[in-house]
Protein backbone atom coordinates (compact mmCIF):
# COMPACT_ATOMS: atom_id res chain seq x y z
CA UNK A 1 41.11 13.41 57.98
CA UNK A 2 39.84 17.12 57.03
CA UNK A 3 43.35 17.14 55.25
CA UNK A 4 43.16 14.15 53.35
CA UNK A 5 39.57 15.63 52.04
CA UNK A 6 41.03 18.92 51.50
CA UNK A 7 43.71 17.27 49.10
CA UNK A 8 41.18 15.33 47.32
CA UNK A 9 39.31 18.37 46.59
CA UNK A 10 36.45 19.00 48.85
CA UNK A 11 35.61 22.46 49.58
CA UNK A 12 32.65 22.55 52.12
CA UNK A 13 29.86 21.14 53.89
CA UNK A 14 26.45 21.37 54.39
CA UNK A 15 23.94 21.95 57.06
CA UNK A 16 20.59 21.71 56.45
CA UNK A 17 18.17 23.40 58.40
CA UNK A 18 14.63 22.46 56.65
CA UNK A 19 12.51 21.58 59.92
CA UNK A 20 10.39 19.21 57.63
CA UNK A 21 13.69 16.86 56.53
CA UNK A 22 15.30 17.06 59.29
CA UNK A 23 15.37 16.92 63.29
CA UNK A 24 17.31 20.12 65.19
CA UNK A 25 21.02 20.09 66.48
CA UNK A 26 22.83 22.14 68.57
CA UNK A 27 23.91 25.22 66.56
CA UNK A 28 27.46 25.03 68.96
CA UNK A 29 28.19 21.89 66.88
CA UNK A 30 27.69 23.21 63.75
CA UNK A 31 30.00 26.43 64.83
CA UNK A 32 32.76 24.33 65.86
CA UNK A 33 32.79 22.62 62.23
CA UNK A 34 32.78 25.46 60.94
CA UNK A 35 35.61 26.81 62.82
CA UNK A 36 37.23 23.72 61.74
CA UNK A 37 36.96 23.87 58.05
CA UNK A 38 37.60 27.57 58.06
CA UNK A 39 41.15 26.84 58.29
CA UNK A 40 41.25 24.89 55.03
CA UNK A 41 38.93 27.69 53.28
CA UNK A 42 36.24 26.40 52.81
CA UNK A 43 32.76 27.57 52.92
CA UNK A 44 29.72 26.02 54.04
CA UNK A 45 26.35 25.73 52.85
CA UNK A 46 22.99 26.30 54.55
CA UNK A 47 19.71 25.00 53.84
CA UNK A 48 16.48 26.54 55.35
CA UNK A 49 13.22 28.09 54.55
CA UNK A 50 12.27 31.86 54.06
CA UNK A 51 10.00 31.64 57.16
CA UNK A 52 13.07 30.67 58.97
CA UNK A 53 15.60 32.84 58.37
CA UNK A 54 14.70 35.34 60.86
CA UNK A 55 15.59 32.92 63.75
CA UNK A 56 18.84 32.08 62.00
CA UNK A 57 20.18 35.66 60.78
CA UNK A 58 22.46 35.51 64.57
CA UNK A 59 23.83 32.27 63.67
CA UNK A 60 24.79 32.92 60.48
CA UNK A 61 26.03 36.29 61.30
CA UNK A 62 28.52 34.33 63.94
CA UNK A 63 29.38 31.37 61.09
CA UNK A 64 33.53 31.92 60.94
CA UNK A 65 33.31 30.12 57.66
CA UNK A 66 32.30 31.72 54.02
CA UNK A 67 28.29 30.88 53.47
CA UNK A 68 26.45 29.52 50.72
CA UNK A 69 22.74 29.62 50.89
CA UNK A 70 21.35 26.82 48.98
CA UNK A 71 17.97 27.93 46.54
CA UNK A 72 17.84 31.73 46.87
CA UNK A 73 16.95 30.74 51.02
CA UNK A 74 14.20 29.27 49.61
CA UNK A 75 11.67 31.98 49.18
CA UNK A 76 8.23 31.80 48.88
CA UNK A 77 7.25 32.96 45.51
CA UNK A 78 3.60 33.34 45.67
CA UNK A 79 4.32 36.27 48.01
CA UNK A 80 6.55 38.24 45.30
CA UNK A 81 10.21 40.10 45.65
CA UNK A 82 8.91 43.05 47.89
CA UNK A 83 7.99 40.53 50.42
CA UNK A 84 9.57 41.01 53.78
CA UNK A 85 10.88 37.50 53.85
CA UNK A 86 12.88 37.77 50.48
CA UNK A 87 13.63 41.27 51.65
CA UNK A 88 15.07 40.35 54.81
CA UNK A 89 17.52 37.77 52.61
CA UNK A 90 18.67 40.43 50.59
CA UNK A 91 19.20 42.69 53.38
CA UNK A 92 21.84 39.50 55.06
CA UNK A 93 23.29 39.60 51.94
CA UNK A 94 23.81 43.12 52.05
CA UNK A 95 24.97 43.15 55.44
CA UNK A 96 27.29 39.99 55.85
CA UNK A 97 29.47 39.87 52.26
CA UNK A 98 30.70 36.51 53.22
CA UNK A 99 27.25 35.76 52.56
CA UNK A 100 26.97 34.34 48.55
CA UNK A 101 23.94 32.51 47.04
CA UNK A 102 22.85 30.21 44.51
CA UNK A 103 20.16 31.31 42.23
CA UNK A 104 19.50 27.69 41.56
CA UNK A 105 16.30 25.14 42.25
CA UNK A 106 13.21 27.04 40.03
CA UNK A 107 11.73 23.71 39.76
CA UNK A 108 11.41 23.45 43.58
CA UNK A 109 10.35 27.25 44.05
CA UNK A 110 7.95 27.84 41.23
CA UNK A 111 3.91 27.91 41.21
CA UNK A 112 3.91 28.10 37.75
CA UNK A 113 6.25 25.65 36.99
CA UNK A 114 7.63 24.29 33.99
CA UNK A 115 8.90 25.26 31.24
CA UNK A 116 10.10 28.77 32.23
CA UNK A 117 9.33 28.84 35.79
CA UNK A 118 8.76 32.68 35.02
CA UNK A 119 7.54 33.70 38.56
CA UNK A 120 11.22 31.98 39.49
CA UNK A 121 12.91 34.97 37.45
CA UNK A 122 12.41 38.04 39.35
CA UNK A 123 13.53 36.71 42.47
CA UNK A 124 16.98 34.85 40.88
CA UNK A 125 17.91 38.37 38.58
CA UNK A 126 17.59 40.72 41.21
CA UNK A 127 20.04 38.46 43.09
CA UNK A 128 22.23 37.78 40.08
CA UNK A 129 22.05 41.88 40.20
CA UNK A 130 22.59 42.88 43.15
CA UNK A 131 25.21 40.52 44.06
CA UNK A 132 26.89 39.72 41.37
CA UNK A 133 30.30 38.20 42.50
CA UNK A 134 28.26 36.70 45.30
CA UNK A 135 26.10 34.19 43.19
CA UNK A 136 26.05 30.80 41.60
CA UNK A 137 24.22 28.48 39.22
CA UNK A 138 23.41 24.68 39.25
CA UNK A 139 20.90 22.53 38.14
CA UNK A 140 20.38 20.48 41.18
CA UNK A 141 20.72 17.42 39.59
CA UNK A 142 20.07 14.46 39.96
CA UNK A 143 17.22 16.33 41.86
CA UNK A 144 16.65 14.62 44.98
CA UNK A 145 13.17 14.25 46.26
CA UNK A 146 11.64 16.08 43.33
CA UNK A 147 8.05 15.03 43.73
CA UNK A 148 5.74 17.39 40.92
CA UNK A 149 7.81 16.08 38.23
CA UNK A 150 11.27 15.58 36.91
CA UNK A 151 12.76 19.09 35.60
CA UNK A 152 14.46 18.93 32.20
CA UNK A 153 17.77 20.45 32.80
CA UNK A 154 17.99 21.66 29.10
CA UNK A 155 15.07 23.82 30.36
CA UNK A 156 17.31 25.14 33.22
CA UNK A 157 20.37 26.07 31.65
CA UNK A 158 17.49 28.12 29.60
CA UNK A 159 16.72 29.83 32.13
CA UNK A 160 20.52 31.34 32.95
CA UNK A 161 20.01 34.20 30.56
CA UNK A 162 17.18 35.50 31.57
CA UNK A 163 18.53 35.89 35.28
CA UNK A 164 22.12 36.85 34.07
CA UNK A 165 21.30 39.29 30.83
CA UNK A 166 24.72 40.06 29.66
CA UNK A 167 28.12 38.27 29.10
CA UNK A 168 29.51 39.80 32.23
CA UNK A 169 27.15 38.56 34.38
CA UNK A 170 26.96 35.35 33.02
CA UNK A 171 30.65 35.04 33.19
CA UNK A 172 30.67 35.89 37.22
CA UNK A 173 27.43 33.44 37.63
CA UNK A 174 28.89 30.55 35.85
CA UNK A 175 33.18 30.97 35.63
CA UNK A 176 34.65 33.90 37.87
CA UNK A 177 32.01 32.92 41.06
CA UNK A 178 32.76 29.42 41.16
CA UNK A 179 36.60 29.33 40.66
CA UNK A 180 37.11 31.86 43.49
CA UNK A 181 34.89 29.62 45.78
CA UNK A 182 36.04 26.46 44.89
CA UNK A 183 39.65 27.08 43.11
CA UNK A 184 40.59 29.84 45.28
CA UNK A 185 43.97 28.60 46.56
């Protein structure tokens, strides 16, 4: 079966570990999928929230499968970059470099919301910085359980050059990134 996806194109899966959507699992289960779809190459993605992550670093850092952590790892944003929550996220990501990212959801993260979700853009650039060939952009659409209001994804692909300031960057966040995660073989 994990053939017949792999031929029609599917690439990962995801595991979502946001207490408030969802109820726990054994973290052996989630290993052994991964094990599983580590053999085709591909990569799975992880959902959580900043408080979180410090319970999870140990599992992650035993995941045999490339990660991709969904929404930055969903930091808190009233508490700024030099938290130690955001902090401890870039310090994963500078430990584990089958670790990537996706500088994506502002709508979801931002206090001061739209239409530049400005305090967004500190915490996505120094990512896009950092870790360049580690990061990736989407809009989230159709943006599932959006409940403030419904983002104008115009507005988002707006925000891609203020996070990515050059064409290099841009190219690695929106071209080179995704064809060596996706398109790799």
């Amino acid at each position: 079966e994990l053939a017949a996806m792999d031929a029609a194109g599917v690439r990962g899966v995801r595991f979502n570990f946001v207490k408030r959507l969802v109820d726990a699992a054994p973290r052996d289960d989630f290993l052994r999928i991964a094990e599983r779809i580590s053999r085709l190459g591909w990569h799975v993605v992880v959902y959580f929230e900043a408080a979180d992550l410090e319970e999870l670093i140990p599992f992650l850092k035993s995941m045999p499968a490339r990660i991709v952590v969904d929404h930055m790892g969903r930091p808190d944003i009233g508490k700024g970059v030099e938290h130690e929550d955001f902090q401890r996220f870039v310090t994963l990501l500078d430990e584990v470099d089958t670790i990537w990212t996706k500088v994506t959801c502002p709508e979801r993260l931002s206090l001061s919301g739209p239409p530049g979700y400005d305090d967004v853009v500190p915490f996505a650039a120094a990512l896009v910085e950092r870790f360049t060939d580690r990061v990736l952009w989407g809009t989230d659409w159709p943006h599932p359980n959006m409940k403030s209001h419904m983002p104008d994804d115009g507005k988002l692909v707006d925000f891609i050059p203020r996070i990515a300031t050059n064409t290099d960057t841009q190219q690695a966040l929106l071209v080179d990134n995704p064809m060596r995660l996706y398109w790799e073989k």
